[in-house]
Structure formats: C-alpha cells, structure tokens
N, C-alpha and C. Protein backbone atom coordinates (compact mmCIF):
# COMPACT_ATOMS: atom_id res chain seq x y z
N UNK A 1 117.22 -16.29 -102.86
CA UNK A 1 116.58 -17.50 -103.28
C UNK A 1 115.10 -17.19 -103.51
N UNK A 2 114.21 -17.60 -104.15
CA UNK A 2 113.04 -17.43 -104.49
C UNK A 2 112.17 -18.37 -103.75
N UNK A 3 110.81 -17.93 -103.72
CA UNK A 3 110.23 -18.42 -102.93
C UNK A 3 109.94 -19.76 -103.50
N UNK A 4 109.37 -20.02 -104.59
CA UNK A 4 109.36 -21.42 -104.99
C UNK A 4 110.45 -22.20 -104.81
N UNK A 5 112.14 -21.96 -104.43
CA UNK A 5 112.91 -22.82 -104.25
C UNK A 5 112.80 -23.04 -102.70
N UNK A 6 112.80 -21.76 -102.05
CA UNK A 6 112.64 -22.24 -100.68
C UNK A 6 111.08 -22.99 -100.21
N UNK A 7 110.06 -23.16 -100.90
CA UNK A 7 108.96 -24.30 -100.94
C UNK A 7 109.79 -25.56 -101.09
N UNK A 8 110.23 -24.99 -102.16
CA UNK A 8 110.70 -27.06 -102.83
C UNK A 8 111.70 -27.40 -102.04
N UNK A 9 112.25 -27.18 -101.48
CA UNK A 9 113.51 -27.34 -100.28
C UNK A 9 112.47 -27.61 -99.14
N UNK A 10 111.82 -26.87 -98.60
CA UNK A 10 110.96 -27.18 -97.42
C UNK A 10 110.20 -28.34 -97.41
N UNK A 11 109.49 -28.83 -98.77
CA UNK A 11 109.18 -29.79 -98.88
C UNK A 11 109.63 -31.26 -99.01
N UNK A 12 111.08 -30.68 -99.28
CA UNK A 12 112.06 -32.08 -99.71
C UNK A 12 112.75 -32.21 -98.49
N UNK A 13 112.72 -31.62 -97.44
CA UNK A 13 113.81 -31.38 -96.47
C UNK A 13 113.79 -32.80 -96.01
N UNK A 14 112.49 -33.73 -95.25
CA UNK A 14 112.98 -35.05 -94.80
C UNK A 14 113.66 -35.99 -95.88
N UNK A 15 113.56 -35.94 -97.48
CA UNK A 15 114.34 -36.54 -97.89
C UNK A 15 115.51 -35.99 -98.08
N UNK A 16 116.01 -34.74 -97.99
CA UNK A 16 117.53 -34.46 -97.41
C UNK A 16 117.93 -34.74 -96.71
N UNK A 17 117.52 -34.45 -95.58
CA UNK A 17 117.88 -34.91 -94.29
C UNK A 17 118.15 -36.20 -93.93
N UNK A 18 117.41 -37.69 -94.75
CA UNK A 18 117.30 -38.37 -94.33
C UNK A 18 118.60 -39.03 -95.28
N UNK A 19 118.70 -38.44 -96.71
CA UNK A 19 119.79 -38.51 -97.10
C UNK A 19 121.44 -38.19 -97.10
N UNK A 20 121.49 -37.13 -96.33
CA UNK A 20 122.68 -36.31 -95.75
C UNK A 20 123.27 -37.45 -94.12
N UNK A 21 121.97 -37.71 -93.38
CA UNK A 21 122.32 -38.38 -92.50
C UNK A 21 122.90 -40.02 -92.98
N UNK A 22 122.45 -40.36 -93.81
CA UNK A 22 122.74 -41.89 -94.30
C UNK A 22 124.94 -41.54 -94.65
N UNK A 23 124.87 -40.66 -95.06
CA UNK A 23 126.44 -40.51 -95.84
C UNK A 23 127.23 -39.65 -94.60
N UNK A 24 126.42 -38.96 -93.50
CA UNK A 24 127.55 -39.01 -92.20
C UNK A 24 127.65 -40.38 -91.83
N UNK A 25 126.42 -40.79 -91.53
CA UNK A 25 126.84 -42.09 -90.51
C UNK A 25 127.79 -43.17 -91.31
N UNK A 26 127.81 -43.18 -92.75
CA UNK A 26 128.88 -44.02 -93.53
C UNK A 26 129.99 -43.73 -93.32
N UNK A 27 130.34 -41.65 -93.48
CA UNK A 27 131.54 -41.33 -93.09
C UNK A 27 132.02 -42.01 -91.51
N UNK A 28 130.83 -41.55 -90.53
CA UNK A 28 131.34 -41.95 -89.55
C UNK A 28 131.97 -43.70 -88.95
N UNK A 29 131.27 -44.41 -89.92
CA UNK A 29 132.09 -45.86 -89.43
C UNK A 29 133.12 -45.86 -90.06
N UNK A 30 133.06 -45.44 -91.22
CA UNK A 30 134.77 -45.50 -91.74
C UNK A 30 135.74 -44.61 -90.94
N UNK A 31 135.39 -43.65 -90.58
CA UNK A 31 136.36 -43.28 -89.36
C UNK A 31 136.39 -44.13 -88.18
N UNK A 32 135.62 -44.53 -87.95
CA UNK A 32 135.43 -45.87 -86.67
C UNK A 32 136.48 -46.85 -87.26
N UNK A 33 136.64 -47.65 -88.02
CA UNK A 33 137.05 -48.87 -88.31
C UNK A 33 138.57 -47.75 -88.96
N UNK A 34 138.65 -46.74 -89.15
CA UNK A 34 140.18 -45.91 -89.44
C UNK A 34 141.07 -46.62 -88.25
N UNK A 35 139.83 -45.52 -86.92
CA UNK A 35 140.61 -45.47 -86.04
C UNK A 35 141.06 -46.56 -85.00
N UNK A 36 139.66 -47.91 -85.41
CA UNK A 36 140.34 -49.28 -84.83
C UNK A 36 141.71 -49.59 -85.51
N UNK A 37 141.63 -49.63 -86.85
CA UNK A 37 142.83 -50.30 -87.18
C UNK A 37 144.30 -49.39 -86.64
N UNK A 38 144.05 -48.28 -86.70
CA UNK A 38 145.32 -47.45 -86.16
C UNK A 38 145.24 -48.05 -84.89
N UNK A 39 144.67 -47.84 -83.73
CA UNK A 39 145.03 -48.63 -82.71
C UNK A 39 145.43 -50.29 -82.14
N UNK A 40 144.94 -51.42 -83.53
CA UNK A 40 145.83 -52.40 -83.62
C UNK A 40 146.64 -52.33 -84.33
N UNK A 41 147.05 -51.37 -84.87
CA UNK A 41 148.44 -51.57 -85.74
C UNK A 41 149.90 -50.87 -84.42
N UNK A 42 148.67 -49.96 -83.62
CA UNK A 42 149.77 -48.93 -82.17
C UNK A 42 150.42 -50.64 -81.81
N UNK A 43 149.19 -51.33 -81.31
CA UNK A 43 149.40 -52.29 -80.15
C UNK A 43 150.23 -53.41 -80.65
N UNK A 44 149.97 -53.72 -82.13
CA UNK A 44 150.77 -54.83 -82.61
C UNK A 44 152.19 -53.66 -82.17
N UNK A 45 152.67 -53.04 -82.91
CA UNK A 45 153.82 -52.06 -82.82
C UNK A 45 154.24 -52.38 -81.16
N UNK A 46 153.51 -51.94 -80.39
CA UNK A 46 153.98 -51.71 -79.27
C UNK A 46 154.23 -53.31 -78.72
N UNK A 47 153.30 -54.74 -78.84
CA UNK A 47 153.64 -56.15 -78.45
C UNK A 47 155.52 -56.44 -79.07
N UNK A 48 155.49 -55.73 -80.40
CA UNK A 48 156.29 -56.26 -81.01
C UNK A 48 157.49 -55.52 -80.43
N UNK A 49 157.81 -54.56 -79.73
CA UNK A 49 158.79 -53.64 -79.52
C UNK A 49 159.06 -54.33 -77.91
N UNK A 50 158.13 -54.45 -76.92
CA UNK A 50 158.18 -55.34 -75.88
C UNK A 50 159.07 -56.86 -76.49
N UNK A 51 158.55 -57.36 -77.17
CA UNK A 51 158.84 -58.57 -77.35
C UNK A 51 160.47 -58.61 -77.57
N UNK A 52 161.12 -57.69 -78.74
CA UNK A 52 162.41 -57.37 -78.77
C UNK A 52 162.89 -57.25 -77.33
N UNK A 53 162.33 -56.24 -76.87
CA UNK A 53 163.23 -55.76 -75.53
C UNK A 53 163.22 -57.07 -74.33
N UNK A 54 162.24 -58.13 -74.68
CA UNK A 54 162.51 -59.39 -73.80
C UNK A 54 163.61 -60.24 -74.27
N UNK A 55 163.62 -60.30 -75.75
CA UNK A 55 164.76 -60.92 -75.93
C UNK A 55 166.14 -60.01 -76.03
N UNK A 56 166.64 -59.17 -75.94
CA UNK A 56 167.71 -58.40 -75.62
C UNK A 56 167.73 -58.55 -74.24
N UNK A 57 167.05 -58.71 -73.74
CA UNK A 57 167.15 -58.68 -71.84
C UNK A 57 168.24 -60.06 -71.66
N UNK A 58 167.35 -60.73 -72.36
CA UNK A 58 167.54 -62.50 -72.08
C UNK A 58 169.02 -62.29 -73.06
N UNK A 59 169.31 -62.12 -73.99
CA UNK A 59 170.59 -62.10 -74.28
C UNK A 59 171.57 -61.37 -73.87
N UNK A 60 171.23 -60.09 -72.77
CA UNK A 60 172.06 -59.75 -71.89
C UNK A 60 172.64 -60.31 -70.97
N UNK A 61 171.66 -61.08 -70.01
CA UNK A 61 171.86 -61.79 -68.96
C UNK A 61 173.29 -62.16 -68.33
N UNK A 62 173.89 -63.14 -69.12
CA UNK A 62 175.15 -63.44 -69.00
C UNK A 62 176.26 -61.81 -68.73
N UNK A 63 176.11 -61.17 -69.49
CA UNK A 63 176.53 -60.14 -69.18
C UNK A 63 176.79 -59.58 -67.82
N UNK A 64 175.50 -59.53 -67.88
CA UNK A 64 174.96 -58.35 -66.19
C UNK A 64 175.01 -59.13 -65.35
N UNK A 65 175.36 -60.87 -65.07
CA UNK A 65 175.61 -61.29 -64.49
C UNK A 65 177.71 -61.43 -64.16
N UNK A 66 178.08 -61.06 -65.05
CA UNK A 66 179.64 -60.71 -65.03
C UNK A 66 179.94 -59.49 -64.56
N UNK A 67 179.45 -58.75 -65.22
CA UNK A 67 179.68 -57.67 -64.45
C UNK A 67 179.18 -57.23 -62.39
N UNK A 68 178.28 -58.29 -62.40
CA UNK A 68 177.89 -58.27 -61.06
C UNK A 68 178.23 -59.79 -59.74
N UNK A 69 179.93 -59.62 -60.58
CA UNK A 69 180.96 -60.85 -60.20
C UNK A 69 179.89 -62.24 -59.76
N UNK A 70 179.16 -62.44 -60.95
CA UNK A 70 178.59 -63.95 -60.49
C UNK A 70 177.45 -64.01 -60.40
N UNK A 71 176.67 -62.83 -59.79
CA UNK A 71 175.65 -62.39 -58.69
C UNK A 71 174.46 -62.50 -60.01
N UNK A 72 173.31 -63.30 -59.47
CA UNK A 72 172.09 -63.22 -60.68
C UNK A 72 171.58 -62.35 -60.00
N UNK A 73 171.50 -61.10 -60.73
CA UNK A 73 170.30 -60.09 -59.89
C UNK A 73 169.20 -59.60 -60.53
N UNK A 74 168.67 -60.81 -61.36
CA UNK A 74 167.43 -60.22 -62.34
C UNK A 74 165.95 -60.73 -62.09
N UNK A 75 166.24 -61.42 -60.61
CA UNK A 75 164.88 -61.77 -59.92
C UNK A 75 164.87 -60.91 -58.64
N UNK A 76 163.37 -60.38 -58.34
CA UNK A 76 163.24 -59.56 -57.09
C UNK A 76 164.28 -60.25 -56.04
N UNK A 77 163.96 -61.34 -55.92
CA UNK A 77 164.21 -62.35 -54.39
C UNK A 77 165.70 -62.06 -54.75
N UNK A 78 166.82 -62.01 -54.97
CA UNK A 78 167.57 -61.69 -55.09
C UNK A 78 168.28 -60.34 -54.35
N UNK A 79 167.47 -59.57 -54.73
CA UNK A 79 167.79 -58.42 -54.25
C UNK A 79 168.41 -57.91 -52.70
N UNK A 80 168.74 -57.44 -52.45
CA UNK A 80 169.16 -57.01 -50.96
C UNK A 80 169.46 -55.59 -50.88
N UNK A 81 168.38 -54.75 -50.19
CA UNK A 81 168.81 -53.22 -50.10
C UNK A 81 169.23 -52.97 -48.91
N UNK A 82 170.27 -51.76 -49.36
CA UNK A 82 171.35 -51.48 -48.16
C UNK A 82 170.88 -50.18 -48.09
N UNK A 83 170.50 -49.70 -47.15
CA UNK A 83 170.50 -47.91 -46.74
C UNK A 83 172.24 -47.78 -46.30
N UNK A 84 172.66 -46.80 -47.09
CA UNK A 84 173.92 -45.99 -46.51
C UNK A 84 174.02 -44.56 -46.59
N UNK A 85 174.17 -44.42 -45.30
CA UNK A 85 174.22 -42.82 -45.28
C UNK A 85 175.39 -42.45 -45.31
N UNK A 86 175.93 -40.71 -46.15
CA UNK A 86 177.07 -39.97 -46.38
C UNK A 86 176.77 -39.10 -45.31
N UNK A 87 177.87 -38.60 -44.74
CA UNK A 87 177.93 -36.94 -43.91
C UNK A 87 179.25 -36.70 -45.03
N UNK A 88 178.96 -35.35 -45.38
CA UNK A 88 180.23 -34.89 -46.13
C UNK A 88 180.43 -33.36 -45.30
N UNK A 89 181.56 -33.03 -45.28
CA UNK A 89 181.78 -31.59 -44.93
C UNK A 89 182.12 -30.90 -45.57
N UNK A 90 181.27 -29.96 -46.07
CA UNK A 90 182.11 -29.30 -46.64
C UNK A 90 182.96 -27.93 -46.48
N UNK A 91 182.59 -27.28 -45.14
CA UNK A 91 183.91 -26.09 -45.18
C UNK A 91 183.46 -25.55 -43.82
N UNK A 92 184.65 -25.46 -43.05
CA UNK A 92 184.57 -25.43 -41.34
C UNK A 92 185.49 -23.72 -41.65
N UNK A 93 184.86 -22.79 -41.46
CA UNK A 93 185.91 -21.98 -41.11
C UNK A 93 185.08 -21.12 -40.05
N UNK A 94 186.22 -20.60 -38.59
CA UNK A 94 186.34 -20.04 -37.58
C UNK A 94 186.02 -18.16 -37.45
N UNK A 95 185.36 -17.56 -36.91
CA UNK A 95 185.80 -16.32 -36.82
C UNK A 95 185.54 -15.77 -35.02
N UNK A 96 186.38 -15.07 -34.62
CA UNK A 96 186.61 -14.48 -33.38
C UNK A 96 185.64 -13.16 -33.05
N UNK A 97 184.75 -13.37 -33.03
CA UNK A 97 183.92 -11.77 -32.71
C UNK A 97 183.98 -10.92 -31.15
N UNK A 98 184.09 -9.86 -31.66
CA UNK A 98 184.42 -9.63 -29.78
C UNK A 98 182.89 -8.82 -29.92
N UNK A 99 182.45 -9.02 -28.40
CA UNK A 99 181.03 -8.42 -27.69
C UNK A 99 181.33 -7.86 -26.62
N UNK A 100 180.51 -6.80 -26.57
CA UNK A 100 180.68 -6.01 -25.73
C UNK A 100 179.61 -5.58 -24.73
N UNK A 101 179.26 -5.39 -23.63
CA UNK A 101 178.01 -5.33 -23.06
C UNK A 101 177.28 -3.93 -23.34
N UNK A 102 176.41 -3.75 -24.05
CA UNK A 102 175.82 -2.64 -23.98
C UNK A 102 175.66 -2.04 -25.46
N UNK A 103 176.51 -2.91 -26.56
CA UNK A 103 176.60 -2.68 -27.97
C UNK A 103 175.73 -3.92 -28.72
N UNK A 104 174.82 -2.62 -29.61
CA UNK A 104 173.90 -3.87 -29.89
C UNK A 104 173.65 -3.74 -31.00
C-alpha cells in the first residue's frame, strides 16, 4: 500500500470506524429480534404441545379410570402407596467338605 493511502485511511479512520460500527450494531439487533422471535415461536410451539397433551389427558380419563376398576387416580389425594417387599431364591445347593486338623 502506499504511503499516501495509508495517510488517507489514517485520516478517515474515525469516519470508518464510526461507520462500520453503525452496520454491526444494525446487524446486531436484527440478530436480537431473529433470536426473540425464534424463542416465541419455541414457546408458542411448546404452550401449544402442552395444551394438546391436557386435552388427551382429559379425554383419557374415563379410560384409566376403567382400567383401574372404578378407582379415580388422577388426583394426588387419591393415591395410596404400598411398600412391598420380594425375597426370591434363587438356588440353594449343598456341598460336604471334609477338614482335617492340621491341613491348611
């Protein structure tokens, strides 16, 4: 580069600078307001996917109440926990060892 361009650059630099910064910070709100709308479009998505799964619940109901001979079990208070414990066995076998005093 020649020295007269690197003058005229040195001299122009705050209006570069001051111009380069004006068109990040533009880029940068439009990425701002990108990335708001992607995150109300997540949350609408996600209200709206909740909202289904409340009404499939609620149109189950009757169901999961048949299958649980009568029993409404879709409120806490309802509930009743049982601890039950298993013992299982699983394999008993015997062996005869002979000992001897002095064998070790």
């Amino acid at each position: 580069m020649s020295p007269e361009k690197e003058e005229e650059i040195a001299k122009n630099l705050k209006k570069y600078s001051k111009k380069y910064e004006a068109e990040d910070q533009d880029v940068s709100l439009q990425l701002s307001e990108q990335d708001r709308e992607k995150r109300r479009m997540m949350k609408d998505e996600w209200y709206k996917w909740v909202n289904e799964w409340k009404l499939l619940h609620e149109e189950e109901r009757l169901q999961r109440q048949v299958l649980r001979d009568g029993e409404a079990s879709d409120e806490e208070e309802e509930y009743e926990a049982k601890e039950v414990e298993v013992e299982e066995l699983l394999d008993v076998s015997e062996e005869i060892l002979s000992f001897e005093y002095g064998q070790e």
